[in-house]
C-alpha atoms as a PDB file:
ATOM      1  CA  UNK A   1      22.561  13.203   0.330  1.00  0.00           C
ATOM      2  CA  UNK A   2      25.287  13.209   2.544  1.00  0.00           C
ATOM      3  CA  UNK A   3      24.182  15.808   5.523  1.00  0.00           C
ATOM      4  CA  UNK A   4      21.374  15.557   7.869  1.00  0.00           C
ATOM      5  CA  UNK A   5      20.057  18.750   7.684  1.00  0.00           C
ATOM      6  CA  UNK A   6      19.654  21.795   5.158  1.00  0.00           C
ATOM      7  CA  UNK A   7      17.617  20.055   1.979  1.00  0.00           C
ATOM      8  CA  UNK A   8      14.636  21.085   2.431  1.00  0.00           C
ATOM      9  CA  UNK A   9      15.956  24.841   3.248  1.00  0.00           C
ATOM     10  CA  UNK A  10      17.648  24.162  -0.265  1.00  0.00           C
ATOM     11  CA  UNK A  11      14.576  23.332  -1.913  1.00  0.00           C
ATOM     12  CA  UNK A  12      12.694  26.204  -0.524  1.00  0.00           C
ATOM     13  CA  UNK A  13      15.560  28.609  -1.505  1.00  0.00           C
ATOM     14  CA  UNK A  14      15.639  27.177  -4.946  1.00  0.00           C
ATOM     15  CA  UNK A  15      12.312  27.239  -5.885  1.00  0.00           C
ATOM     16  CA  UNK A  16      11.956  30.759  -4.716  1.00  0.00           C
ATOM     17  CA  UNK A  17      14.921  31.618  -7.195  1.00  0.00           C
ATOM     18  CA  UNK A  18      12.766  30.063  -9.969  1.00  0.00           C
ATOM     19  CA  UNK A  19       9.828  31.936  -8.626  1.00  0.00           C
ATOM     20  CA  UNK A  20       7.992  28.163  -7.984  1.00  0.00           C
ATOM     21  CA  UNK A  21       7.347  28.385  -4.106  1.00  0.00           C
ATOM     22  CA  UNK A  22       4.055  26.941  -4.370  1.00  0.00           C
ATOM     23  CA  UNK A  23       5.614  23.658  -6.015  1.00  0.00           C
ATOM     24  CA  UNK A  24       6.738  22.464  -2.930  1.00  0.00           C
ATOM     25  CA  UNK A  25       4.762  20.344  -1.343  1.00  0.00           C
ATOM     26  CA  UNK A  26       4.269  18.694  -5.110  1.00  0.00           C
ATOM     27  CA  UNK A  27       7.948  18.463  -5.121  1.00  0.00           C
ATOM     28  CA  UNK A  28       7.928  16.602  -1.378  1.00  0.00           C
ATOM     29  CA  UNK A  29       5.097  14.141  -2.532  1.00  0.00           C
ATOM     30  CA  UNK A  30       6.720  12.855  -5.483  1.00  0.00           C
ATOM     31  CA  UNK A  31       9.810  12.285  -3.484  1.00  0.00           C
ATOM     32  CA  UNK A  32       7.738  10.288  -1.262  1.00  0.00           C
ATOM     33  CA  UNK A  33       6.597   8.241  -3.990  1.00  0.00           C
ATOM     34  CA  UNK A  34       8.519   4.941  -3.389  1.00  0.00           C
ATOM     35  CA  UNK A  35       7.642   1.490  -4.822  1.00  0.00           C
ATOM     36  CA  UNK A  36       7.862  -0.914  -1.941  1.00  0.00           C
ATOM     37  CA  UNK A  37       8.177  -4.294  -3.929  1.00  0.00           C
ATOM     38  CA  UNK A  38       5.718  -6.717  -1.550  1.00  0.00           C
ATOM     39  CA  UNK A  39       7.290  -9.742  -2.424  1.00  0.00           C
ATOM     40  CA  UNK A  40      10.574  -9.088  -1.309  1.00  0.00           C
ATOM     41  CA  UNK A  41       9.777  -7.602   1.812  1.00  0.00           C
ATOM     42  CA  UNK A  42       8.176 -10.602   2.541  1.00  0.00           C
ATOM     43  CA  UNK A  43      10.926 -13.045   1.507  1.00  0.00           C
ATOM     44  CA  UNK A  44      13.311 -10.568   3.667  1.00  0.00           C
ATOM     45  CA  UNK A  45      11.280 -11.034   6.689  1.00  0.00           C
ATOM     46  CA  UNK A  46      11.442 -14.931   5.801  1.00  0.00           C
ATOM     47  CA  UNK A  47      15.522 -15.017   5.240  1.00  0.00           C
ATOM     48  CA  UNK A  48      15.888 -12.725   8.697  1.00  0.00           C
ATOM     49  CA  UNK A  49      13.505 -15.488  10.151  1.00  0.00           C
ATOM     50  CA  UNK A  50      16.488 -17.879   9.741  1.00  0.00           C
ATOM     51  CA  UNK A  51      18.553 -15.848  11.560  1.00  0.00           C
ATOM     52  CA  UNK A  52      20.567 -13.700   8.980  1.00  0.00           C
ATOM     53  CA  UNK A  53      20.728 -10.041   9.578  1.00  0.00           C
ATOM     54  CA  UNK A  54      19.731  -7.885   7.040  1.00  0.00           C
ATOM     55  CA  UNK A  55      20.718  -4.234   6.571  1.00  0.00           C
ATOM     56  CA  UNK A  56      19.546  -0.828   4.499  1.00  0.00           C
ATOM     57  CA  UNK A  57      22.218   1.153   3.368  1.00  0.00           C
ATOM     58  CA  UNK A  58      21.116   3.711   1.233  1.00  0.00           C
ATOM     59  CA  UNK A  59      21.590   6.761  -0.541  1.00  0.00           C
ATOM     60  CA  UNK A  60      19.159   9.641   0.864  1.00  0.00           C
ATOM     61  CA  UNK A  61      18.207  12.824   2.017  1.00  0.00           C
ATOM     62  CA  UNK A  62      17.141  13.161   5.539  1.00  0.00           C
ATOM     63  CA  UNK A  63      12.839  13.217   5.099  1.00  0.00           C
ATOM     64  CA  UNK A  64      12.775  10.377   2.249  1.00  0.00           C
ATOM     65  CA  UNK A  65      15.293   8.233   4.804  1.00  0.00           C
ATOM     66  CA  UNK A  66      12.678   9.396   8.012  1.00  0.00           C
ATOM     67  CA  UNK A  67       9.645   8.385   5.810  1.00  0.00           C
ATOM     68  CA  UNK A  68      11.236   5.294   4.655  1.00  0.00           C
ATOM     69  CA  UNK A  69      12.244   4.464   8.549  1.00  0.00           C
ATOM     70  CA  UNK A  70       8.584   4.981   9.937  1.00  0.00           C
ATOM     71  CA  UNK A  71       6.294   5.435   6.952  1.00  0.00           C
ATOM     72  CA  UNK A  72       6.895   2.406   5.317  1.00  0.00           C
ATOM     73  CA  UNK A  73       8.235   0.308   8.219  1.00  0.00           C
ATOM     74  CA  UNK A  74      11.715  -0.533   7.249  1.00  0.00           C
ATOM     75  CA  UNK A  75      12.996   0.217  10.903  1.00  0.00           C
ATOM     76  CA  UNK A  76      11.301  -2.903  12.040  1.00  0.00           C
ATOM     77  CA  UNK A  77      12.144  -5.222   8.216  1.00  0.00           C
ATOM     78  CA  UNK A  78      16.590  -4.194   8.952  1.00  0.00           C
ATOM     79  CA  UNK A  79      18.328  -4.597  11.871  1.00  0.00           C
ATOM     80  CA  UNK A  80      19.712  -1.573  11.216  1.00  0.00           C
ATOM     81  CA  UNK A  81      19.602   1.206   8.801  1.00  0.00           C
ATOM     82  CA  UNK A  82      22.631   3.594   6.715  1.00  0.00           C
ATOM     83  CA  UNK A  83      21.459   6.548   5.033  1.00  0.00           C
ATOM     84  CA  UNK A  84      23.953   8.713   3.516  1.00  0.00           C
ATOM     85  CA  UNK A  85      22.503  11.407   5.087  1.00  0.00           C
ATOM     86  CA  UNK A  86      23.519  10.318   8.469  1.00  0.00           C
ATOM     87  CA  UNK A  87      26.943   8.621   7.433  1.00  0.00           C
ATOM     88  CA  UNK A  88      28.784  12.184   5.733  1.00  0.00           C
ATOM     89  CA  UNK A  89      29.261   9.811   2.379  1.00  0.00           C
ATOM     90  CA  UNK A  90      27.333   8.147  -0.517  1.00  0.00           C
ATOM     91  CA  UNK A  91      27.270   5.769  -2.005  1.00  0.00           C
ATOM     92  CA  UNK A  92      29.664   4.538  -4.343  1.00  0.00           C
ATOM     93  CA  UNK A  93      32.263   6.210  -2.273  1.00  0.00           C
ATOM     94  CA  UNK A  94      33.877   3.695   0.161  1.00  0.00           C
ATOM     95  CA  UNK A  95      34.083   5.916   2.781  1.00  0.00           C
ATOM     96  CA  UNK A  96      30.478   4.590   3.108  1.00  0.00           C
ATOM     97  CA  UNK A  97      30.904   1.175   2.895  1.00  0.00           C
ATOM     98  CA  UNK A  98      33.559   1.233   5.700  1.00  0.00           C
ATOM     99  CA  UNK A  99      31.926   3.221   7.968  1.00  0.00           C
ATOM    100  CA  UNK A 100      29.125   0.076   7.492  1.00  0.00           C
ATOM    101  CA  UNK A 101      31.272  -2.238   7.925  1.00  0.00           C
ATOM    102  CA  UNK A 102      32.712  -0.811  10.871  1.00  0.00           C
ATOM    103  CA  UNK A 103      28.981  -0.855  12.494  1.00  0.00           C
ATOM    104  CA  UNK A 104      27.923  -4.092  11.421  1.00  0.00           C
ATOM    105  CA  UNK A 105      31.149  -5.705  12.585  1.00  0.00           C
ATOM    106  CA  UNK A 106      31.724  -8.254  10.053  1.00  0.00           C
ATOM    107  CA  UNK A 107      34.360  -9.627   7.565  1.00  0.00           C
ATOM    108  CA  UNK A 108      34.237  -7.882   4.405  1.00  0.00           C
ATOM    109  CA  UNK A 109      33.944 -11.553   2.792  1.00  0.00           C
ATOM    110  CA  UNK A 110      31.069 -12.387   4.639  1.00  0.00           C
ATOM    111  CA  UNK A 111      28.807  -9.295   3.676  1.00  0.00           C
ATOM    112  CA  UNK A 112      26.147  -9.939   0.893  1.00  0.00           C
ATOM    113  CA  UNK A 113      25.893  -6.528  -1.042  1.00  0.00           C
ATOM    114  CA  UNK A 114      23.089  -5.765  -3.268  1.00  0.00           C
ATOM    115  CA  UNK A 115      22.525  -2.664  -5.032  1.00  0.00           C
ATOM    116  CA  UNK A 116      20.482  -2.005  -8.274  1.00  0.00           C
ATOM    117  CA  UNK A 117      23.745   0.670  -9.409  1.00  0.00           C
ATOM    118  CA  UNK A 118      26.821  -1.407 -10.883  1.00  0.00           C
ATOM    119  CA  UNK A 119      28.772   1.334  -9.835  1.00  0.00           C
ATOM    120  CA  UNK A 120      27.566   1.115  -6.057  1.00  0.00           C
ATOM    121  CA  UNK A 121      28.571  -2.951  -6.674  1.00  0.00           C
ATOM    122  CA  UNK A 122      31.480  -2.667  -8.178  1.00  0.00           C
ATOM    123  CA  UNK A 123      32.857  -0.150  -5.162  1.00  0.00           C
ATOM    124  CA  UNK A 124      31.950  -2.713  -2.368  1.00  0.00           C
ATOM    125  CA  UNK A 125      33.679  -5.479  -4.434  1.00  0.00           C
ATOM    126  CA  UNK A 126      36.502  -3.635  -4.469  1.00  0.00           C
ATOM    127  CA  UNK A 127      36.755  -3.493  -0.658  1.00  0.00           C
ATOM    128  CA  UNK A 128      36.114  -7.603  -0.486  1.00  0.00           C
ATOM    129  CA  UNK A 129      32.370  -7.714  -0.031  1.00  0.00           C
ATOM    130  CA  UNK A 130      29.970 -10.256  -2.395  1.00  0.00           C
ATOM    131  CA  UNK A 131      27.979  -7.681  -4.513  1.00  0.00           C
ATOM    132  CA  UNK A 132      25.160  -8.330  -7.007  1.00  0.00           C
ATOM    133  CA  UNK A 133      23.297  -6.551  -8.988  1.00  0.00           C
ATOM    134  CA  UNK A 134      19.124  -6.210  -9.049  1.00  0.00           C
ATOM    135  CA  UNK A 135      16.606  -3.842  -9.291  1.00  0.00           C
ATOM    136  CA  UNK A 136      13.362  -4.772  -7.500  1.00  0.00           C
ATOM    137  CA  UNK A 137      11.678  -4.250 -10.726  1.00  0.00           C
ATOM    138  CA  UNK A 138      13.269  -7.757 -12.061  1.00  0.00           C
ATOM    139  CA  UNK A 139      10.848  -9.576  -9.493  1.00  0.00           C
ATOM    140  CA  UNK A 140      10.873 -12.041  -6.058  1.00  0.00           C
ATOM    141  CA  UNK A 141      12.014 -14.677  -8.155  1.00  0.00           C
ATOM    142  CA  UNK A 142      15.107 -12.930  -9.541  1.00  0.00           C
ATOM    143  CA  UNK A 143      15.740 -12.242  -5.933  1.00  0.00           C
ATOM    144  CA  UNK A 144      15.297 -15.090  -4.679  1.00  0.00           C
ATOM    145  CA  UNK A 145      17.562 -16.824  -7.587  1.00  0.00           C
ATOM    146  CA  UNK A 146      20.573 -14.066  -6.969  1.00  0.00           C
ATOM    147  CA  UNK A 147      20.101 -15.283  -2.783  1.00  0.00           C
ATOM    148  CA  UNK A 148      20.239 -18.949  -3.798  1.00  0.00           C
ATOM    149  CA  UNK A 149      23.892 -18.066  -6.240  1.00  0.00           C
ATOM    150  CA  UNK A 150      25.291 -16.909  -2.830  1.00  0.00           C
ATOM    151  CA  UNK A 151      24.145 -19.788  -0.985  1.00  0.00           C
ATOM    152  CA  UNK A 152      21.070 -18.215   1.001  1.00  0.00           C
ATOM    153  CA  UNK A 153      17.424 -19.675   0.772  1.00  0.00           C
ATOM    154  CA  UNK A 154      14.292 -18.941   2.731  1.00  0.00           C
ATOM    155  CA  UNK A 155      12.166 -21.667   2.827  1.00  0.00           C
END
């Protein structure tokens, strides 16, 4: 999660080990298997309508952050993306948040954080950014509820 290159080598070389080779490319496709919630996409494209930037910073390994960047399109829904892969740290360490916050250029205050891992909010509160918790699973509405708490709306 934190290196650009060598998981896939990793894979290879463990699966060999366990004498499943051939499970491979059934390993790769359920890691592709992401659940793009709709509705918030579409109410993220509607709050960076009004002018707010919104970021990705996530937690990844080098081909899930690629197919999430051009597969699903989230290069053109952020203004910018952070994948643990490409930063040297994860997620809840704050050597990740900083090196965000050093990119995006803003007051720690100022920063909107949301994660669906307390421990991942908890670590940017701790460095002075607004956090909430939510899982995409809890719906557009939660979402859009949690966004209207810190004083955002996207009508």
């Amino acid at each position: 999660m934190t290196r650009p290159h060598g998981f896939l080598e990793e894979l290879k070389l463990a699966l060999e080990k366990w004498n499943k080779s051939e499970k491979l490319e059934q390993i790769i496709d359920v890691m592709l298997e992401i659940r793009a919630y709709e509705d918030n996409m579409h109410l993220l494209q509607r709050i960076r309508r009004t002018g707010i930037k919104c970021y990705l910073a996530s937690n990844q390994q080098t081909s899930r952050a690629h197919y999430m960047s051009e597969v699903l399109n989230y290069r053109s829904l952020f203004e910018h993306q952070f994948y643990s892969c490409f930063l040297g740290a994860a997620k809840p360490d704050q050597r990740f948040f900083k090196t965000v916050l050093s990119d995006v250029g803003f007051e720690e205050a100022s920063i909107l954080f949301i994660d669906d891992r307390e421990e991942n909010v908890e670590s940017a509160r701790r460095l002075g950014f607004q956090a909430a918790l939510y899982d995409g699973a809890q719906g557009v509405g939660a979402l859009r509820a949690l966004l209207t708490r810190f004083g955002l709306s996207a009508h």
